[in-house]
Protein backbone atom coordinates (compact mmCIF):
# COMPACT_ATOMS: atom_id res chain seq x y z
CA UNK A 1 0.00 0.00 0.00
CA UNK A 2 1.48 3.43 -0.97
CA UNK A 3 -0.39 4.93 1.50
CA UNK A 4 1.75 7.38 3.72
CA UNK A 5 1.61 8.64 7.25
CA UNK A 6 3.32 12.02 8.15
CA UNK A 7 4.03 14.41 10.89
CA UNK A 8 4.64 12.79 14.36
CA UNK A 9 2.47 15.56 16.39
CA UNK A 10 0.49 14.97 19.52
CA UNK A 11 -1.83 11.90 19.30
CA UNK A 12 -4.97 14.08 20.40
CA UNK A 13 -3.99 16.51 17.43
CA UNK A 14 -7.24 16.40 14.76
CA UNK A 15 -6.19 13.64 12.36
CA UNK A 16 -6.61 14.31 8.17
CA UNK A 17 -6.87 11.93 5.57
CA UNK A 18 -5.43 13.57 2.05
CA UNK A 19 -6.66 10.90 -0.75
CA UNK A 20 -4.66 12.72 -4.42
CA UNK A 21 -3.00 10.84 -7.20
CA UNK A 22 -0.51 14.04 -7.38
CA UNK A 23 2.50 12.57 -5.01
CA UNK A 24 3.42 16.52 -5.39
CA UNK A 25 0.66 17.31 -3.43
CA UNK A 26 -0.02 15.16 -1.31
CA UNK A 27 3.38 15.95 0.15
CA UNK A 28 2.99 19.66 0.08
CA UNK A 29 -0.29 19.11 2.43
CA UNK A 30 1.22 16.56 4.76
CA UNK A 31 4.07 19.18 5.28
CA UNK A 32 1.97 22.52 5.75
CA UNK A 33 -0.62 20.70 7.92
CA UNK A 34 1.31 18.61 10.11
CA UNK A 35 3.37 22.46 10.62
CA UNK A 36 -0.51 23.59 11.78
CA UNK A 37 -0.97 21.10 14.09
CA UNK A 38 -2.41 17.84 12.21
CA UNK A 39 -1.91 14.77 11.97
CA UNK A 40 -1.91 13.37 8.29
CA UNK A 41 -2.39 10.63 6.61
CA UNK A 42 -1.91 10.50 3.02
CA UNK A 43 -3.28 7.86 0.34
CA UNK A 44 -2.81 7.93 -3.52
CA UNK A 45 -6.15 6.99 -4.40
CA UNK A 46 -9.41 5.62 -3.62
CA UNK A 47 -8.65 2.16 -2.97
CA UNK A 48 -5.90 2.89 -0.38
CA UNK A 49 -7.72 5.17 1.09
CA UNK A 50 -10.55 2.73 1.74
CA UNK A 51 -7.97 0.26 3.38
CA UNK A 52 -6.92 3.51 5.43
CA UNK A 53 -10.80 4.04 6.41
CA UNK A 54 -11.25 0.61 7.98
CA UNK A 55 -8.12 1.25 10.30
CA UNK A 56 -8.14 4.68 11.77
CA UNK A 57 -10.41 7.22 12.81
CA UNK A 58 -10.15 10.50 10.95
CA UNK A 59 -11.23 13.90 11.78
CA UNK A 60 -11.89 14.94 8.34
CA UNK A 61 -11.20 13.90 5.09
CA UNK A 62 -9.40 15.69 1.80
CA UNK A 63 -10.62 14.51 -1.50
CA UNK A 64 -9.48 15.09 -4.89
CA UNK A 65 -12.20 14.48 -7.40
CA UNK A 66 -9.80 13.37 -10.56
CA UNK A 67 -8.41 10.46 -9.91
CA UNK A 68 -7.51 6.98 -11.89
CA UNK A 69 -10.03 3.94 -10.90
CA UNK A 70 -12.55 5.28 -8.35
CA UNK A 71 -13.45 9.12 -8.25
CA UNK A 72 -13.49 11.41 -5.47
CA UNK A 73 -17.38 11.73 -5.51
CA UNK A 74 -17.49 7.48 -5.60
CA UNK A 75 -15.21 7.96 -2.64
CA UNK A 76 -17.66 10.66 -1.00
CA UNK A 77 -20.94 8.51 -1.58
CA UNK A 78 -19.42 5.50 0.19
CA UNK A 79 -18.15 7.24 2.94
CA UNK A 80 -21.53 8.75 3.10
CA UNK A 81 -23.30 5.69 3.65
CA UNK A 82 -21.96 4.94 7.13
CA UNK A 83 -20.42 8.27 8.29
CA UNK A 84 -20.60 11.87 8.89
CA UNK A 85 -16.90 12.63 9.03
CA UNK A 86 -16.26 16.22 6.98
CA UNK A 87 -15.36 16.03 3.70
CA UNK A 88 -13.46 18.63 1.59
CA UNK A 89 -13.25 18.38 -2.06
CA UNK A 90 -10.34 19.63 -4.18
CA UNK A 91 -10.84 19.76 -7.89
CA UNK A 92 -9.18 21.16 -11.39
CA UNK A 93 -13.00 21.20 -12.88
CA UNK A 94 -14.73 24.14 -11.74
CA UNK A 95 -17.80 23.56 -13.38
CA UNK A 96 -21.20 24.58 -10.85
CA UNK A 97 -22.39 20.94 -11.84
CA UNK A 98 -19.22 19.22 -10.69
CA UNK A 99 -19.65 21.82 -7.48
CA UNK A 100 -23.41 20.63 -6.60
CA UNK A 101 -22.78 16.92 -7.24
CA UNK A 102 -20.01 17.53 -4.26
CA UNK A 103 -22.46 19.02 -2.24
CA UNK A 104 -25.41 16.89 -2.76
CA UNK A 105 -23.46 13.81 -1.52
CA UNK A 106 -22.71 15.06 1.38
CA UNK A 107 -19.43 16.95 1.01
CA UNK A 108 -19.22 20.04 4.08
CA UNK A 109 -16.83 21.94 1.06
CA UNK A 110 -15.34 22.47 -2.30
CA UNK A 111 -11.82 23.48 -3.12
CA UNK A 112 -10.80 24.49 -6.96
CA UNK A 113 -7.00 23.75 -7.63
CA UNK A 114 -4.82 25.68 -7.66
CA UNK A 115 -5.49 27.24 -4.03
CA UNK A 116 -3.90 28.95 -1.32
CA UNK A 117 -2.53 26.31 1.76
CA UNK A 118 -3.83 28.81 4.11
CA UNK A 119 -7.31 29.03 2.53
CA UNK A 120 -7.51 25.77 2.53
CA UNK A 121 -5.93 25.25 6.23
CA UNK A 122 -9.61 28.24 6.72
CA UNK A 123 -12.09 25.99 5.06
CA UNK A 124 -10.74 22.82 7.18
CA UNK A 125 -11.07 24.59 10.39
CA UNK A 126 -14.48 25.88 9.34
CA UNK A 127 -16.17 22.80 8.29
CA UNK A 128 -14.60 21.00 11.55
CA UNK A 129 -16.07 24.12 13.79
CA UNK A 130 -19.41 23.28 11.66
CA UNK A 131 -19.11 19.40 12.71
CA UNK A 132 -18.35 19.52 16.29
CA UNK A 133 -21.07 18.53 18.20
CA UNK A 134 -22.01 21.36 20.80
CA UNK A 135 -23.53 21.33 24.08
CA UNK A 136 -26.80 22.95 22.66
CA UNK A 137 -29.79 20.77 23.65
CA UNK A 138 -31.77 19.95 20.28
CA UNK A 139 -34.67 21.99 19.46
CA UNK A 140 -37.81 20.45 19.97
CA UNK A 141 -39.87 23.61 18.08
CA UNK A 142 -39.37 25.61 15.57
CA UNK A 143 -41.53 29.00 14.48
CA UNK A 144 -41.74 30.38 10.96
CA UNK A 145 -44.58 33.02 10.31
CA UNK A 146 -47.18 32.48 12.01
CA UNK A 147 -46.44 28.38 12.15
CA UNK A 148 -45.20 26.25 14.73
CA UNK A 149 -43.61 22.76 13.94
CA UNK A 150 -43.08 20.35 17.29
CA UNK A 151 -40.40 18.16 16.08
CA UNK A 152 -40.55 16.11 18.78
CA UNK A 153 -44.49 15.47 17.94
CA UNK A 154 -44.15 15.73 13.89
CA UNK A 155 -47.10 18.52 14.96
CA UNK A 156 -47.52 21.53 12.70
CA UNK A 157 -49.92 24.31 14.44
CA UNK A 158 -50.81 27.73 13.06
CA UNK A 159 -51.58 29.62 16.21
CA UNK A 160 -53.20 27.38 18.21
CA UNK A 161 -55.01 25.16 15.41
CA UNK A 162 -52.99 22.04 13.98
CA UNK A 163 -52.25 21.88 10.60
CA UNK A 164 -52.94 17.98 8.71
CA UNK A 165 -49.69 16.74 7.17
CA UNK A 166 -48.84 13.84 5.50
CA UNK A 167 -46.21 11.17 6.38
CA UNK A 168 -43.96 12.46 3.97
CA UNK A 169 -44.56 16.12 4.59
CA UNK A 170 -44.15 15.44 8.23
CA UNK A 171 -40.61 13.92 7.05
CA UNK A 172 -39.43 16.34 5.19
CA UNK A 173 -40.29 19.47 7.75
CA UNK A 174 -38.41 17.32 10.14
CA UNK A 175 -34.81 17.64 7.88
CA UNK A 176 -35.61 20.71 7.18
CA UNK A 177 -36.34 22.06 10.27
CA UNK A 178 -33.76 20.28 11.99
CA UNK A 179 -31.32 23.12 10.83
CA UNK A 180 -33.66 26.29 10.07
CA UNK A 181 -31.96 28.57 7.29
CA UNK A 182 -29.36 25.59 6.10
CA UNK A 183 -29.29 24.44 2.77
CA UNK A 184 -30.90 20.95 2.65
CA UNK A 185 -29.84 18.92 -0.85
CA UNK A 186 -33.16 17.00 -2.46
CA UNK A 187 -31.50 13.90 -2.00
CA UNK A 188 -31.84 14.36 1.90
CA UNK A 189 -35.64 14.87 1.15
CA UNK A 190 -36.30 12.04 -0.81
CA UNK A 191 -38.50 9.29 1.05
CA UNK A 192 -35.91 6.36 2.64
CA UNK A 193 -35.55 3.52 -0.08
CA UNK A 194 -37.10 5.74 -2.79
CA UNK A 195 -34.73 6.49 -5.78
CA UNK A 196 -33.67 9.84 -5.73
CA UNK A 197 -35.86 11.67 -8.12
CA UNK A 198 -35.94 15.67 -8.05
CA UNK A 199 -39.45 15.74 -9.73
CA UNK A 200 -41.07 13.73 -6.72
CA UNK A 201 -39.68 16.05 -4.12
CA UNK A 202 -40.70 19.37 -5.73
CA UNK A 203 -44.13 18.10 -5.54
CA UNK A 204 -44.17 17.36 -2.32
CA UNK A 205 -42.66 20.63 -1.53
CA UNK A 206 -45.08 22.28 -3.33
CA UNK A 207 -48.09 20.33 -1.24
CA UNK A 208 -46.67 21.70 1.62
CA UNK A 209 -46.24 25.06 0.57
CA UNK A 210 -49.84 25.37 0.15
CA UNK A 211 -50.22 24.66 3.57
CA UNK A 212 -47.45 27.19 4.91
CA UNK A 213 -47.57 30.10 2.37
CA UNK A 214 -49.90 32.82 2.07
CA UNK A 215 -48.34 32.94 -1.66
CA UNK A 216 -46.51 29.23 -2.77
CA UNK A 217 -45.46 30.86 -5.82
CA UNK A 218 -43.32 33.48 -3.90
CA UNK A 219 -42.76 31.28 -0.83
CA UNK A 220 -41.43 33.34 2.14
CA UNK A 221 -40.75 30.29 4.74
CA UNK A 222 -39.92 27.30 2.37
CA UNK A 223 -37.36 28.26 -0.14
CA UNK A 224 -36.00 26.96 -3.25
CA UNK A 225 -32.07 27.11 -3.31
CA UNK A 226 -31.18 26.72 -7.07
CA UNK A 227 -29.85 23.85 -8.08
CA UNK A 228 -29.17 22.30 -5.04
CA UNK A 229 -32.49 21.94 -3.13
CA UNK A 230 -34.45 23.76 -0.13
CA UNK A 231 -34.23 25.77 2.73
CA UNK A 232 -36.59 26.70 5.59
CA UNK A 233 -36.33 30.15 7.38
CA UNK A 234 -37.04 29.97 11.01
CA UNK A 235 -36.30 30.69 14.22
């Protein structure tokens, strides 16, 4: 295995996996983070990396989209299906396609190369300070307009007079109130087991729209996010 640990730092230090078919670069990441206080492990593609994932526990994860055999986003999806480690994508393709499919399965960022080490050494912080768990209790309600959704119920009430929702409305206000004002991809909204299909959730979010907007065409509560999928703004 070609795979490559570097930078003997404190064993508590936040641990990075860098998965890049550039040896180049791999190298020049291993150097500048373990200097900022990681520890990093390097692997030169997909396949090492996956030996690399069954062994340690990583704090976040570097992936280069381009690479020989299995891609960055195959990577991404299977680490998706069993974790929530971050993810940050590096990529020569800039195209806003190549940017959403990153996002949509599941990846926390999305790096264009050539970069900046310390812009990148920002966006890792950021989307570690965005996965730390926090002391917060979890919200159990959630207010937009004149709405109230009791997540701990499923119960929608305008005022003080419930609102009828459906199974899979009641589902979907659940993700998307669970973070009010985040971006929530229509994959997370499609029903468990269902194959992802963006025409099936935009009529369900339409349904529910009618419900929660005084105009559904201009919605001020449920928003569309272009491209990507839906946000609710709440408090």
């Amino acid at each position: 295995m070609s795979a490559r640990a570097v930078a003997a730092i404190a064993d508590d230090s936040p641990h990075v996996l860098v998965v890049d078919d550039d040896r180049r670069l791999r190298d020049l990441l291993a150097r500048f983070l373990g200097e900022n206080g990681y520890r990093v492990t390097t692997a030169k593609d997909a396949k090492d990396a996956r030996t690399l994932l069954q062994t340690f526990r990583f704090d976040c994860l570097i992936l280069d989209v381009m690479m020989p055999g299995e891609n960055g986003f195959d990577l991404a999806r299977a680490v998706r299906e069993n974790s929530a480690v971050p993810i940050l994508m590096l990529t020569a393709r800039t195209e806003t396609a190549d940017r959403i499919t990153g996002l949509e399965l599941g990846a926390d960022d999305y790096m264009p190369k050539p970069f900046e080490p310390r812009e990148l050494l920002l966006r890792l912080k950021n989307v570690q300070r965005r996965a730390a768990p926090t002391s917060e209790p979890e919200r159990t309600t959630v207010n937009f307009g004149p709405f109230t959704f009791h997540r701990d119920r499923g119960e929608l009430r305008c005022g003080e007079e419930p609102v009828r929702l459906t199974d899979r409305e009641r589902d979907m206000l659940t993700v998307l109130s669970a973070k009010p004002g985040e971006t929530v991809p229509r994959e997370a909204l499609s029903a468990k087991g269902e194959t992802s299909n963006e025409r099936t959730v935009d009529v369900q979010i339409n349904r529910l729209r009618r419900k929660i907007e005084d105009d559904p065409a201009n919605p001020l509560h449920l928003q569309t996010v272009r491209g990507v999928g839906y946000r609710l703004i709440g408090t």
